[in-house]
N, C-alpha and C. Protein backbone atom coordinates (compact mmCIF):
# COMPACT_ATOMS: atom_id res chain seq x y z
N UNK A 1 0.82 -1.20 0.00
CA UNK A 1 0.00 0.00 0.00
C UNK A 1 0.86 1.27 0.00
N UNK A 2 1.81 1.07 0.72
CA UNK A 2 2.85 2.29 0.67
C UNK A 2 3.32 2.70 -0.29
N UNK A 3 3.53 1.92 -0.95
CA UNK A 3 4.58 1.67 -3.02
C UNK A 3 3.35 2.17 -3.75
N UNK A 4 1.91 1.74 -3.61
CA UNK A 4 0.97 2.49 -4.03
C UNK A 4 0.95 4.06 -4.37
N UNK A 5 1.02 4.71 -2.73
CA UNK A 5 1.07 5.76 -2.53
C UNK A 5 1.63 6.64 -3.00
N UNK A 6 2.73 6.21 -2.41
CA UNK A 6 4.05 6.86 -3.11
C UNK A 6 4.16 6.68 -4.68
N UNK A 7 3.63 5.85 -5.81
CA UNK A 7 3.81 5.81 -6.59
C UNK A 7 2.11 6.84 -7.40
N UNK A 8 1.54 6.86 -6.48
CA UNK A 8 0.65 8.36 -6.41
C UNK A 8 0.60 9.06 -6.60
N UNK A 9 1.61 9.75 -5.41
CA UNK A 9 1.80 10.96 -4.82
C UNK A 9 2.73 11.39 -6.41
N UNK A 10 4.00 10.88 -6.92
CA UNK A 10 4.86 11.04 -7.54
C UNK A 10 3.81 11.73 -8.98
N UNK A 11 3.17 10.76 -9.42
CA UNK A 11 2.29 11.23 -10.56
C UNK A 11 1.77 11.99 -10.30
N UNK A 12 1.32 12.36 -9.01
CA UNK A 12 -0.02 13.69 -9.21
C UNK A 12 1.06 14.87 -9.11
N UNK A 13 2.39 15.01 -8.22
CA UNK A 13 2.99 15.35 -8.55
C UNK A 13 3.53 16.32 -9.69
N UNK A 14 4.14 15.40 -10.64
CA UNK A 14 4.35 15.05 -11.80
C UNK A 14 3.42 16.10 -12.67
N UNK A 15 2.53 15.60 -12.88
CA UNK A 15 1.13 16.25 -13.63
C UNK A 15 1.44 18.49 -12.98
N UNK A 16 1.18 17.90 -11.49
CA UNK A 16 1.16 19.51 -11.16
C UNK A 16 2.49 20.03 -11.34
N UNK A 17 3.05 19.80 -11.25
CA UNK A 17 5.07 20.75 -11.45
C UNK A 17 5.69 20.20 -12.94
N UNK A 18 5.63 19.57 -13.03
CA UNK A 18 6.35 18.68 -14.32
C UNK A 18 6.18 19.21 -15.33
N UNK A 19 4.62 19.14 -15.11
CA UNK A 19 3.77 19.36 -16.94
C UNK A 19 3.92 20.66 -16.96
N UNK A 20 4.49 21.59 -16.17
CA UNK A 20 3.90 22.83 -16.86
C UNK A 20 5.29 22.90 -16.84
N UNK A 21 6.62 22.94 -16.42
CA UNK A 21 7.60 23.24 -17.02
C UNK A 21 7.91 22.53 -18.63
N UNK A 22 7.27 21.58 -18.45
CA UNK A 22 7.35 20.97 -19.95
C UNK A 22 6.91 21.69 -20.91
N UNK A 23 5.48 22.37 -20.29
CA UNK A 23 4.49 22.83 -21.25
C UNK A 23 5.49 24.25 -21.81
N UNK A 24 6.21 24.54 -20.71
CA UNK A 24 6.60 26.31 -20.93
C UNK A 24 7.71 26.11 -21.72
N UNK A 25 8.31 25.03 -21.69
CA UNK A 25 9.97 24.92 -22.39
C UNK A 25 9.25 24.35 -23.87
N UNK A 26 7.95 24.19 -24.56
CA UNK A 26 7.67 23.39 -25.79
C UNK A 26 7.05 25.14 -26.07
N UNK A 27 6.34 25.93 -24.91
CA UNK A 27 5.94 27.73 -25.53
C UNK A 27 4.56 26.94 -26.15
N UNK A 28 3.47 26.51 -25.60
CA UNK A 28 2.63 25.92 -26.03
C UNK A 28 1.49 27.27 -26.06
N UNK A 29 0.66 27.72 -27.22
CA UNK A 29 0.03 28.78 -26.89
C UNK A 29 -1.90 28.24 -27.28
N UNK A 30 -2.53 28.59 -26.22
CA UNK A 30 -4.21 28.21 -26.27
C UNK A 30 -4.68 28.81 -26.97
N UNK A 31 -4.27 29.97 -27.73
CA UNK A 31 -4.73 30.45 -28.40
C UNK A 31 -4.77 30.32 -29.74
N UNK A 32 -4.43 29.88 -30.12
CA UNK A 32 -3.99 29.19 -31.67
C UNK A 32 -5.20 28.14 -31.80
N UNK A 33 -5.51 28.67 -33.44
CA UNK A 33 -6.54 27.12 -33.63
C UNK A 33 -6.27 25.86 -34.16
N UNK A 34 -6.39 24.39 -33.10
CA UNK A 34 -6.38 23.54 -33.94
C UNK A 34 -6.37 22.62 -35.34
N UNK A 35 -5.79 21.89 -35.60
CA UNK A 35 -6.40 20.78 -36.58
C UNK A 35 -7.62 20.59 -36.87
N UNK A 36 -8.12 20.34 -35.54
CA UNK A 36 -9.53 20.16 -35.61
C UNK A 36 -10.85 20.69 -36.22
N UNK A 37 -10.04 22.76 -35.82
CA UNK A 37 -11.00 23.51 -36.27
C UNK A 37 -10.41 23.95 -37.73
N UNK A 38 -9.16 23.83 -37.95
CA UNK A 38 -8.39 24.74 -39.12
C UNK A 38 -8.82 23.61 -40.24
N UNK A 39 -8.84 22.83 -39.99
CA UNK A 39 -8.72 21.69 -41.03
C UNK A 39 -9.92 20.88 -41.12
N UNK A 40 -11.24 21.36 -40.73
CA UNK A 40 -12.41 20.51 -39.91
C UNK A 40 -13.15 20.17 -41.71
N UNK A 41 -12.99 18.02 -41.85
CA UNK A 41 -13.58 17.66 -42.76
C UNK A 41 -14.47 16.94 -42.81
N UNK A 42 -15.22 16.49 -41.01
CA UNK A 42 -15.95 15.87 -40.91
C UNK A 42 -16.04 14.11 -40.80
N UNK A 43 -14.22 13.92 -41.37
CA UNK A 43 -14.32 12.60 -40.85
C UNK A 43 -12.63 12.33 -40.27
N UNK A 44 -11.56 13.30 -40.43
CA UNK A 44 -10.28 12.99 -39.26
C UNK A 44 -10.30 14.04 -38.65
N UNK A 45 -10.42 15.08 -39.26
CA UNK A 45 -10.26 16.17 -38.37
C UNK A 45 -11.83 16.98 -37.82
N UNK A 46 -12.12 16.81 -36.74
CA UNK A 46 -13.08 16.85 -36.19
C UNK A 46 -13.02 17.78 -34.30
N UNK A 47 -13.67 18.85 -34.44
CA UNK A 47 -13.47 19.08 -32.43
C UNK A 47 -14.57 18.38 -31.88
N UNK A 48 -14.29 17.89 -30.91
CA UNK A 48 -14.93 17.40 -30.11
C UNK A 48 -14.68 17.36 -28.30
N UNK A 49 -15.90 17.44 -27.66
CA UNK A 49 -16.09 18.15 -26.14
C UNK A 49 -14.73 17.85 -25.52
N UNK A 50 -13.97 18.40 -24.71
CA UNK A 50 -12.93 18.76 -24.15
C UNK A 50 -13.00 16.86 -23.12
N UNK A 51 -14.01 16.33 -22.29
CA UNK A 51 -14.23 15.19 -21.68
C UNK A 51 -14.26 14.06 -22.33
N UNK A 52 -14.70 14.24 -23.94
CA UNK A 52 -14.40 13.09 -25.03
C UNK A 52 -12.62 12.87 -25.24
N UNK A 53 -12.10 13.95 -25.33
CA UNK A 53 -10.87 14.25 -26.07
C UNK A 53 -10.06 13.30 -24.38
N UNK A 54 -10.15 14.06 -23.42
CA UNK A 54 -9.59 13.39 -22.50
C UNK A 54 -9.98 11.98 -22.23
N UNK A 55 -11.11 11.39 -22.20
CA UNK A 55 -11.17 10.10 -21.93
C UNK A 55 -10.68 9.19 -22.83
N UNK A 56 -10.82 9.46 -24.39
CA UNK A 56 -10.17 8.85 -25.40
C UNK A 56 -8.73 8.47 -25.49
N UNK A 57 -8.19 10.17 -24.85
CA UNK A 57 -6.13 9.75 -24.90
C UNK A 57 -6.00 8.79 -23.27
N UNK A 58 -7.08 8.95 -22.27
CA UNK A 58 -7.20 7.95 -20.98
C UNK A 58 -6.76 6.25 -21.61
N UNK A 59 -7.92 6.27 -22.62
CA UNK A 59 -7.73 5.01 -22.99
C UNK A 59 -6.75 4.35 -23.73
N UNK A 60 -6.32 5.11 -24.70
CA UNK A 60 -5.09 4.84 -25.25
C UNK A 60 -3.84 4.41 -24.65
N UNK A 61 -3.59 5.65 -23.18
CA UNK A 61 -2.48 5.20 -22.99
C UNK A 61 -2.58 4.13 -21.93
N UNK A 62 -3.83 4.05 -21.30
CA UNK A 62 -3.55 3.20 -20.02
C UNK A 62 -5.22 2.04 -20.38
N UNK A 63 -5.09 1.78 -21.89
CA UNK A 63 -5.99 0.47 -21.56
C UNK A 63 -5.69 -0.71 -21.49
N UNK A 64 -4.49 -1.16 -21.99
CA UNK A 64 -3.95 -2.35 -20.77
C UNK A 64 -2.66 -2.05 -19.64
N UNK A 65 -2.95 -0.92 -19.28
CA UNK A 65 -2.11 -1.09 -18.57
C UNK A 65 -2.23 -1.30 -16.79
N UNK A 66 -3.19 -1.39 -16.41
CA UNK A 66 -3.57 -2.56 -15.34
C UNK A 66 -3.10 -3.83 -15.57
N UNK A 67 -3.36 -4.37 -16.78
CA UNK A 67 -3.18 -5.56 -16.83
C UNK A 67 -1.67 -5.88 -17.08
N UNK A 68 -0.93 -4.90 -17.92
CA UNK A 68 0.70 -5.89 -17.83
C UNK A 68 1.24 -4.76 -17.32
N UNK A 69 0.59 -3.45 -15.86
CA UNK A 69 1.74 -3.27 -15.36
C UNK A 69 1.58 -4.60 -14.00
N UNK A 70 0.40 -5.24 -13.75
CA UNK A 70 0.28 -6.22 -12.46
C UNK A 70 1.75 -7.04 -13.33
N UNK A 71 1.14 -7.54 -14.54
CA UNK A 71 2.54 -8.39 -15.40
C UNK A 71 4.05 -8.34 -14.92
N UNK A 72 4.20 -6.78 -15.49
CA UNK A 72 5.39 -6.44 -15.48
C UNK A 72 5.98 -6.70 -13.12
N UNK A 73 4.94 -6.12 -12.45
CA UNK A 73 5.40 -6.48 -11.12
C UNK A 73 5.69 -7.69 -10.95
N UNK A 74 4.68 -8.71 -11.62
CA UNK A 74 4.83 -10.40 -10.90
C UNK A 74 6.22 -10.47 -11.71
N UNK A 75 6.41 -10.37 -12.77
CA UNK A 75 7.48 -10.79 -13.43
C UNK A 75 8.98 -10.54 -12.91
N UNK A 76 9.02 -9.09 -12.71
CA UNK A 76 10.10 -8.61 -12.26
C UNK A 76 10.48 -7.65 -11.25
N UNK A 77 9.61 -7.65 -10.11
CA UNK A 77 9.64 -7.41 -8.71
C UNK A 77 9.40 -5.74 -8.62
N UNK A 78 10.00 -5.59 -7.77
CA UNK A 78 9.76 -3.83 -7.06
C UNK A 78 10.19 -2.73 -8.38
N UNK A 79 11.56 -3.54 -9.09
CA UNK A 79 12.16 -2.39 -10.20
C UNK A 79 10.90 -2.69 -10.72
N UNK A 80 10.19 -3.25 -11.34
CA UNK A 80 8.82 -2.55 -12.40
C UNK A 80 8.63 -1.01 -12.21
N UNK A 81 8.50 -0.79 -10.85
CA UNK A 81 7.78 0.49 -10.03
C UNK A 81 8.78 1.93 -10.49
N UNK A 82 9.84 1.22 -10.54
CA UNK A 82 10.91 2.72 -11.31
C UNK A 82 10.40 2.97 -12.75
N UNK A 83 10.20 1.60 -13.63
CA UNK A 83 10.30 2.42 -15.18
C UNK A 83 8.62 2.59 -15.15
N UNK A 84 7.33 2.38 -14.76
CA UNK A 84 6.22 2.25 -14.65
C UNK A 84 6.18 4.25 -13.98
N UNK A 85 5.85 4.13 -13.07
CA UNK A 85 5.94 5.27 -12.11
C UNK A 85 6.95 6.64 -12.84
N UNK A 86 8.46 6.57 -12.51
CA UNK A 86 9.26 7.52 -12.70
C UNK A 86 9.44 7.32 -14.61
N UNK A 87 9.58 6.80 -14.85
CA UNK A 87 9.11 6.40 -16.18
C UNK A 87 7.97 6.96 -17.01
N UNK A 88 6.76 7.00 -17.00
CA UNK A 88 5.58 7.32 -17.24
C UNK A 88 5.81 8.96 -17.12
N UNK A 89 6.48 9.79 -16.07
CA UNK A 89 6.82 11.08 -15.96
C UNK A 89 7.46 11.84 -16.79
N UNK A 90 8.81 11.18 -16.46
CA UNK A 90 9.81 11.73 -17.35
C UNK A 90 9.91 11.43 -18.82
N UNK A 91 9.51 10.44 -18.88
CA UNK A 91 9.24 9.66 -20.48
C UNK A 91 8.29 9.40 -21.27
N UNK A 92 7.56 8.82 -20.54
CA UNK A 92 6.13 8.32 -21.64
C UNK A 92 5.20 9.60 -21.42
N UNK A 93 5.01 10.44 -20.02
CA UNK A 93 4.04 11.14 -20.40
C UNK A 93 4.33 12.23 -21.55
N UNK A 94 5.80 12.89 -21.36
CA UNK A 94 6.91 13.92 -22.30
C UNK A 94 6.49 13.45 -23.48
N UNK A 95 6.55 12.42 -23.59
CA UNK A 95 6.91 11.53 -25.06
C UNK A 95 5.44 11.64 -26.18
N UNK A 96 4.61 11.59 -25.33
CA UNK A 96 3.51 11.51 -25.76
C UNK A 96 2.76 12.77 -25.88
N UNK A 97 2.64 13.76 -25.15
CA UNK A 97 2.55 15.32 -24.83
C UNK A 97 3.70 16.04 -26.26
N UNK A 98 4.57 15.64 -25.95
CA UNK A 98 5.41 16.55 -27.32
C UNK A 98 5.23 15.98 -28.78
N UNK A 99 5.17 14.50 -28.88
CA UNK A 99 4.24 14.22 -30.00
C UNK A 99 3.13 14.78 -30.64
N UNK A 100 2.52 15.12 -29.96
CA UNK A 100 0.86 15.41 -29.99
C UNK A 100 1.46 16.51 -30.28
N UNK A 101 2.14 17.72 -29.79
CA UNK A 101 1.85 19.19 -29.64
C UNK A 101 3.18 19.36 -30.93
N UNK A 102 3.78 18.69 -31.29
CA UNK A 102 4.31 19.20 -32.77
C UNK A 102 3.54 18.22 -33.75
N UNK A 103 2.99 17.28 -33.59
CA UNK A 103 2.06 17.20 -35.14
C UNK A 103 0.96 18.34 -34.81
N UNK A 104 0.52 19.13 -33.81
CA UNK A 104 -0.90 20.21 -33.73
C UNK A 104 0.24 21.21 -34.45
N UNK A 105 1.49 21.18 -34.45
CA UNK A 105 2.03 22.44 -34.93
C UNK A 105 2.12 22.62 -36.68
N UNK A 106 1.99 21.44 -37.18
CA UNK A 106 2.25 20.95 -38.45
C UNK A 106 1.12 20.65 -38.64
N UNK A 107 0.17 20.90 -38.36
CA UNK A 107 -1.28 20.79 -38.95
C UNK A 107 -1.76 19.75 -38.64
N UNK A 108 -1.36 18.56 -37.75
CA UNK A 108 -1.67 17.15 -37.23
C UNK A 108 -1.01 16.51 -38.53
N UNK A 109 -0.09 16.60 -38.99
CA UNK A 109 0.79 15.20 -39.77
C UNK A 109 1.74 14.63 -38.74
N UNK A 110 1.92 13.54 -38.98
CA UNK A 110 2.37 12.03 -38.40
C UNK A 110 4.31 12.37 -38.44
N UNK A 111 4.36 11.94 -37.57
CA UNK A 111 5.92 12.35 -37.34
C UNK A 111 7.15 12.22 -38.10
N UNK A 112 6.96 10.90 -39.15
CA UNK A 112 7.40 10.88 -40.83
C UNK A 112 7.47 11.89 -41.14
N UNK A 113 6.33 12.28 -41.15
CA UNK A 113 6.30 13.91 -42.48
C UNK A 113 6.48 15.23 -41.71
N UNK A 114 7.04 15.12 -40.82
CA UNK A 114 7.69 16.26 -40.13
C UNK A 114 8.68 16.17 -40.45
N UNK A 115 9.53 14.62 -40.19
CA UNK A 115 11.23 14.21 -40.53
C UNK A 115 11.39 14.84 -41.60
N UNK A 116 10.66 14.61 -42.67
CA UNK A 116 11.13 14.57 -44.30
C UNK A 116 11.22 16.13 -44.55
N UNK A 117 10.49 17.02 -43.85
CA UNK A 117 10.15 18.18 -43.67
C UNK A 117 11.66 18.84 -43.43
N UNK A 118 12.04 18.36 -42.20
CA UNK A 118 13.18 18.89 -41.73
C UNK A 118 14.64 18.01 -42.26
N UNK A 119 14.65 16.73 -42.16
CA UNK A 119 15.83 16.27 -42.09
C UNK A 119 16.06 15.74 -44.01
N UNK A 120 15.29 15.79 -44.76
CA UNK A 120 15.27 15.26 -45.91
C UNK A 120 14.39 13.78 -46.52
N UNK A 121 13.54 13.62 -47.60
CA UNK A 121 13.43 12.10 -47.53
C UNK A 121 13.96 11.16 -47.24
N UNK A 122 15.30 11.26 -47.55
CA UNK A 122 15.37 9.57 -47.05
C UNK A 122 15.40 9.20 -45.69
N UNK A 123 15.23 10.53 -44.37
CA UNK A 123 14.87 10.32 -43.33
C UNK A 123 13.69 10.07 -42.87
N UNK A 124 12.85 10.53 -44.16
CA UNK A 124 11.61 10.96 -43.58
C UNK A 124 11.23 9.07 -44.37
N UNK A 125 12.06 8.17 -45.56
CA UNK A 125 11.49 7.11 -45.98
C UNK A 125 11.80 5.90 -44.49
N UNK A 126 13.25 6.58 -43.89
CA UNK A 126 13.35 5.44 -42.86
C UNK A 126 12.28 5.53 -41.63
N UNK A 127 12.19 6.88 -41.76
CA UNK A 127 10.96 7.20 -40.19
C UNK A 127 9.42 6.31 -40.33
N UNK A 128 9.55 6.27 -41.83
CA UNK A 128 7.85 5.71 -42.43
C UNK A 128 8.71 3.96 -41.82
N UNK A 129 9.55 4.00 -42.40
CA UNK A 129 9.68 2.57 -42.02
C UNK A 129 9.67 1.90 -40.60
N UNK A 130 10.23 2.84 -39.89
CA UNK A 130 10.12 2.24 -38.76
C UNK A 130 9.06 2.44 -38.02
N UNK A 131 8.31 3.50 -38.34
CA UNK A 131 6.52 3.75 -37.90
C UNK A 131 5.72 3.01 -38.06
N UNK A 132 5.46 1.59 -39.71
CA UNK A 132 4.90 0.98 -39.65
C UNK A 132 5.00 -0.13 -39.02
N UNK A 133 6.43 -0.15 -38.95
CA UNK A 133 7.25 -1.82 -37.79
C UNK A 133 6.92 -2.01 -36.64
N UNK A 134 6.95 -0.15 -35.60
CA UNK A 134 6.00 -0.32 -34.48
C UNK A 134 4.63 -0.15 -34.11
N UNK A 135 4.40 0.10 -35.32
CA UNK A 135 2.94 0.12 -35.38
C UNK A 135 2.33 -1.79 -35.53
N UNK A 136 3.30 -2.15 -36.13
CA UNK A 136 2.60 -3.39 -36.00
C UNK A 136 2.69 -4.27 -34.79
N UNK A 137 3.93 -3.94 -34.26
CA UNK A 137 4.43 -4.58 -32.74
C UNK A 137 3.56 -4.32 -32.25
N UNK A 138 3.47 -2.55 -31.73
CA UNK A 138 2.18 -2.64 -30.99
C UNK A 138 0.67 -3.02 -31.44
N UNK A 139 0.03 -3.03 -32.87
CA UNK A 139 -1.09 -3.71 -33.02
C UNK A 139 -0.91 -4.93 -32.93
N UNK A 140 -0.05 -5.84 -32.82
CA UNK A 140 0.13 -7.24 -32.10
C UNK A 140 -0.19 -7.47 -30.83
N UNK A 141 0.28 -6.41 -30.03
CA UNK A 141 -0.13 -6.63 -28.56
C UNK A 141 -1.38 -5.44 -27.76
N UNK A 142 -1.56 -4.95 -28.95
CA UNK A 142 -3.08 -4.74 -28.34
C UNK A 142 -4.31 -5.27 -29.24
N UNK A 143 -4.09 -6.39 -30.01
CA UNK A 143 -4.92 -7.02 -30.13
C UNK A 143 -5.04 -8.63 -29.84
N UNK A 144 -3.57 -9.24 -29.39
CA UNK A 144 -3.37 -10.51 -28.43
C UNK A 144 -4.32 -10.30 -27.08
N UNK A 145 -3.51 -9.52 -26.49
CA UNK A 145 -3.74 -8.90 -25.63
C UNK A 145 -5.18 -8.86 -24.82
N UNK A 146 -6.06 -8.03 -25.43
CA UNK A 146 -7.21 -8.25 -25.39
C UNK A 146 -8.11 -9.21 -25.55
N UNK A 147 -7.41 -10.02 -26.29
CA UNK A 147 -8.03 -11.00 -27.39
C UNK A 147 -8.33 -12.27 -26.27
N UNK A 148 -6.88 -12.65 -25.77
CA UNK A 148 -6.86 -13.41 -24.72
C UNK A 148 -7.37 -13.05 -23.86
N UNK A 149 -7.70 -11.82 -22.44
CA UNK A 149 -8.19 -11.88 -21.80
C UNK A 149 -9.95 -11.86 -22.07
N UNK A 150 -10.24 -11.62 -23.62
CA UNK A 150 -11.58 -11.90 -23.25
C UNK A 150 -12.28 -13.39 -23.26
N UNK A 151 -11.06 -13.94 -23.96
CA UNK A 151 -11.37 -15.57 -24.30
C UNK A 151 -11.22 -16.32 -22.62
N UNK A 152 -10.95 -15.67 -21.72
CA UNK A 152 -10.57 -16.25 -20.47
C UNK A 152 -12.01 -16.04 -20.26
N UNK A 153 -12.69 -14.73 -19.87
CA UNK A 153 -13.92 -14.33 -19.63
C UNK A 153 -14.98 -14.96 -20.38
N UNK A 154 -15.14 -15.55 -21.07
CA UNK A 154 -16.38 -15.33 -21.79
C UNK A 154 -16.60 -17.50 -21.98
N UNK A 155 -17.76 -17.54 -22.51
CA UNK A 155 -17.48 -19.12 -22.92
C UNK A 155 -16.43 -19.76 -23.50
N UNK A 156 -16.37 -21.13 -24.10
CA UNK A 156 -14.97 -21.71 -24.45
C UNK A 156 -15.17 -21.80 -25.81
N UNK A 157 -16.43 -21.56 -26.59
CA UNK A 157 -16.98 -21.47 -27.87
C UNK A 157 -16.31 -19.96 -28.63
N UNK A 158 -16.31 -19.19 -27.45
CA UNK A 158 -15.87 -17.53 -27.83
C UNK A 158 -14.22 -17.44 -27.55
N UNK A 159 -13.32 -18.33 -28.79
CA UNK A 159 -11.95 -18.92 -28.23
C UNK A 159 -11.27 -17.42 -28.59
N UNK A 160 -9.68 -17.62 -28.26
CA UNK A 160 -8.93 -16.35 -28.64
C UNK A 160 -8.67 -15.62 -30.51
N UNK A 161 -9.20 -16.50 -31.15
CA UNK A 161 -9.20 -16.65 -32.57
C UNK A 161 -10.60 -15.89 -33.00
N UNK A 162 -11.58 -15.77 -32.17
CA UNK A 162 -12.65 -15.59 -32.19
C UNK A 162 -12.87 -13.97 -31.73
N UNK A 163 -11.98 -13.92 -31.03
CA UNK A 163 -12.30 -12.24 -30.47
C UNK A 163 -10.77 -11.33 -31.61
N UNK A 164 -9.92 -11.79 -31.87
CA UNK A 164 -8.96 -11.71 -32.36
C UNK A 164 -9.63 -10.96 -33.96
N UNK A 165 -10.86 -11.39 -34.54
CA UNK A 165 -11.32 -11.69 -35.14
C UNK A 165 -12.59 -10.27 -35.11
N UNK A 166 -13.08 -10.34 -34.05
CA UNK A 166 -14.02 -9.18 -33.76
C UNK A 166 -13.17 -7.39 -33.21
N UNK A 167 -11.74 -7.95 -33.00
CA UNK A 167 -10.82 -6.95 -32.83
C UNK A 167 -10.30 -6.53 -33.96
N UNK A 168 -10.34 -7.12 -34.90
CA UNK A 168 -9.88 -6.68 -36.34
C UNK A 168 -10.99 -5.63 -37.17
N UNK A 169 -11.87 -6.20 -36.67
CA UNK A 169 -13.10 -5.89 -37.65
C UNK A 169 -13.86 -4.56 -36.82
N UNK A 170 -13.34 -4.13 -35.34
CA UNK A 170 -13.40 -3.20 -34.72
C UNK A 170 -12.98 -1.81 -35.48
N UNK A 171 -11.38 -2.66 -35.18
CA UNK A 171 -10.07 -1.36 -35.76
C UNK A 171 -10.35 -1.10 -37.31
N UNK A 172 -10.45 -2.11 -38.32
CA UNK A 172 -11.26 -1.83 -39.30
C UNK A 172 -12.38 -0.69 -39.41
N UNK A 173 -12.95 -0.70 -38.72
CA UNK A 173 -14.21 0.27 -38.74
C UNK A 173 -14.08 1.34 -38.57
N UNK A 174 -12.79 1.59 -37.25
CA UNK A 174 -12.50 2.32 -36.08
C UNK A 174 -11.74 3.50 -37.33
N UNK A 175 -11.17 2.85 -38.73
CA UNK A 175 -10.26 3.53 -39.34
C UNK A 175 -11.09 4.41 -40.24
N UNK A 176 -12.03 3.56 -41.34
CA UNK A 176 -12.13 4.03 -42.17
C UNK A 176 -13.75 4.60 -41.85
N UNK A 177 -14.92 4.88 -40.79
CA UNK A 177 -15.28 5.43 -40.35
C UNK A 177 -15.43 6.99 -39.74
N UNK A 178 -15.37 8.15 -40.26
CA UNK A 178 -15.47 9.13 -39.29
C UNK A 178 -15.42 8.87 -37.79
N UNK A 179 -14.30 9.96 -36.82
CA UNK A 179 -14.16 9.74 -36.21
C UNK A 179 -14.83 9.96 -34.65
N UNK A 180 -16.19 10.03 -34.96
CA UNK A 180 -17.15 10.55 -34.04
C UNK A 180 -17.98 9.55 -34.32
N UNK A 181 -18.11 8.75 -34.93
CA UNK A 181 -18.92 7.45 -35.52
C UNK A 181 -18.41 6.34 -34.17
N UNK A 182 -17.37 6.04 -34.41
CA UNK A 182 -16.88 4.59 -33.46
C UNK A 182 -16.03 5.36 -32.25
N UNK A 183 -14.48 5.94 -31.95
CA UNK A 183 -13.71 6.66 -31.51
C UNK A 183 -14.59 7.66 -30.64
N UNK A 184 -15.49 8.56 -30.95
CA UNK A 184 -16.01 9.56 -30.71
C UNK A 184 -17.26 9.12 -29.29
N UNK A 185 -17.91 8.47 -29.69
CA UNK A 185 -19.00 7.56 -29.06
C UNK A 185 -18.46 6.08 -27.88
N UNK A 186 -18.02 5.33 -28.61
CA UNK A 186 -17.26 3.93 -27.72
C UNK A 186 -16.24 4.52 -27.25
N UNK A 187 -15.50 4.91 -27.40
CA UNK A 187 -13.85 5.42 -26.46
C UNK A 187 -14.12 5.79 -25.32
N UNK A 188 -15.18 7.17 -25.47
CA UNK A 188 -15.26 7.42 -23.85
C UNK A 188 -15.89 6.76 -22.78
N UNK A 189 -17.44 5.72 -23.33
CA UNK A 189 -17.70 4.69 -22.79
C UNK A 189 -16.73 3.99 -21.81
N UNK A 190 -15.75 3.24 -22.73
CA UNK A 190 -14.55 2.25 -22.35
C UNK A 190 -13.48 3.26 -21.04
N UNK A 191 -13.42 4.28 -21.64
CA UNK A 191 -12.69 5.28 -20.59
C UNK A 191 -13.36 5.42 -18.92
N UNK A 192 -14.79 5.91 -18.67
CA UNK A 192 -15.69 5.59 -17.78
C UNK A 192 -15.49 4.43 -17.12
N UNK A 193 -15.46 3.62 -17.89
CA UNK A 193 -15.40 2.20 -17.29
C UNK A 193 -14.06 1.53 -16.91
N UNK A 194 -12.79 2.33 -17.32
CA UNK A 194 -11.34 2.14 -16.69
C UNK A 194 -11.67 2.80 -15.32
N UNK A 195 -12.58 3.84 -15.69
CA UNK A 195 -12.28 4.93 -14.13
C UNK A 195 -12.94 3.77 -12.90
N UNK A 196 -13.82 3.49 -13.56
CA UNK A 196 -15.03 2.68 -12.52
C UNK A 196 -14.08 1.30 -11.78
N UNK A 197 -13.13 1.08 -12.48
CA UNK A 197 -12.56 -0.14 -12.49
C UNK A 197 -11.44 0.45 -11.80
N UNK A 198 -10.98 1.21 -11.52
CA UNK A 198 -9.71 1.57 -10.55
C UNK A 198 -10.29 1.90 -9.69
N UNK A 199 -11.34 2.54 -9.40
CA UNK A 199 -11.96 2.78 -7.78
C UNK A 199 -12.25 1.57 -7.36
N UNK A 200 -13.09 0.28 -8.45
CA UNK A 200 -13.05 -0.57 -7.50
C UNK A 200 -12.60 -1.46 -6.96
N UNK A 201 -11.41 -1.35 -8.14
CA UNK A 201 -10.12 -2.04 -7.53
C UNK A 201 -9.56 -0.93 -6.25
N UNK A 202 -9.51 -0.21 -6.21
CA UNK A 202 -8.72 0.87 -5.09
C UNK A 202 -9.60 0.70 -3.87
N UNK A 203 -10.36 0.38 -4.06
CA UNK A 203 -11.64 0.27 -2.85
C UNK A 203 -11.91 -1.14 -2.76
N UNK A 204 -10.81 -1.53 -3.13
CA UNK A 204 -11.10 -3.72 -2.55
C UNK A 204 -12.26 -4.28 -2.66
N UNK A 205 -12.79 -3.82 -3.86
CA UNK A 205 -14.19 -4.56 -4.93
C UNK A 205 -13.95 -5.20 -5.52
């Protein structure tokens, strides 16, 4: 419970002192209009309520991560808690925050076409390359991932091949859909229901 805490305290932390020196050293200005609104076509670039937008990036970054940071503890003891915790601060939240806020600077293009922008094509052909490589790593393990824990849950008829299957045909939809159609509507749902699920895990439910 203490490692809890402390691994708490550090994030909320974090969020209050951290983010805004981050924010001030990137000169981030509110006043400027979005992608959303500069570029608004009705099916990527789209604004939407300030509580959608947050529950959606909720889910992204932390929808399995209940599940393989418990992983990452059983596996490999107390150090999990350094790269998880102090990690997530200095790195993944940075990482993900300065992503976001130079593709909003470039009109929302993908970090390829910033490279090629600045460093030349053939940086910008290796950046494509290695964007789709982890793009597939990670669509490997967030669709295993899921796939398996729902095949644990559900009957033995509804196997991992089977949801694997309804996860494809999700992200499928999820793509070529407007993004207020699937993303816009289900995301924050699923987000709600992370929140609901840490209180009642935090509250020994």
């Amino acid at each position: 419970m203490y490692t809890f805490l402390l691994g708490l305290l550090v994030l909320i932390l974090g969020y209050l002192f951290y983010s805004k020196y981050v924010e001030k050293q990137f000169g981030a200005d509110s006043s400027k209009e979005t992608p959303a609104y500069k570029m608004q076509d009705g099916v990527d670039y789209m604004p939407m309520a300030t509580w959608k937008v947050f529950l959606i990036q909720l889910l992204n970054i932390a929808g399995l991560g209940p599940i393989f940071g418990a992983l990452q503890g059983a596996l490999y003891g107390p150090v999990a808690f350094v790269w998880v915790i102090v990690g997530c601060v200095l790195g993944g939240a940075v990482h993900d925050y300065l992503s976001g806020m130079i593709s909003l600077k470039h009109d929302g293009a993908s970090l390829s076409e910033i490279h090629g922008k600045y460093l030349g094509k053939k940086v910008q052909s290796v950046m494509r390359f290695i964007t789709v490589f982890f793009c597939i790593i990670v669509g490997v393990v967030f669709v295993s991932g899921p796939a398996a824990l729902l095949a644990q849950l559900t009957p033995g008829y509804l196997n991992t091949g089977f949801w694997i299957a309804v996860i494809f045909v999700y992200y499928f939809l999820a793509t070529i859909l407007p993004i207020d159609v699937v993303i816009g509507k289900i995301y924050p749902i699923f987000g709600i229901c992370l929140f609901i699920m840490a209180v009642g895990v935090g509250g020994g439910y």
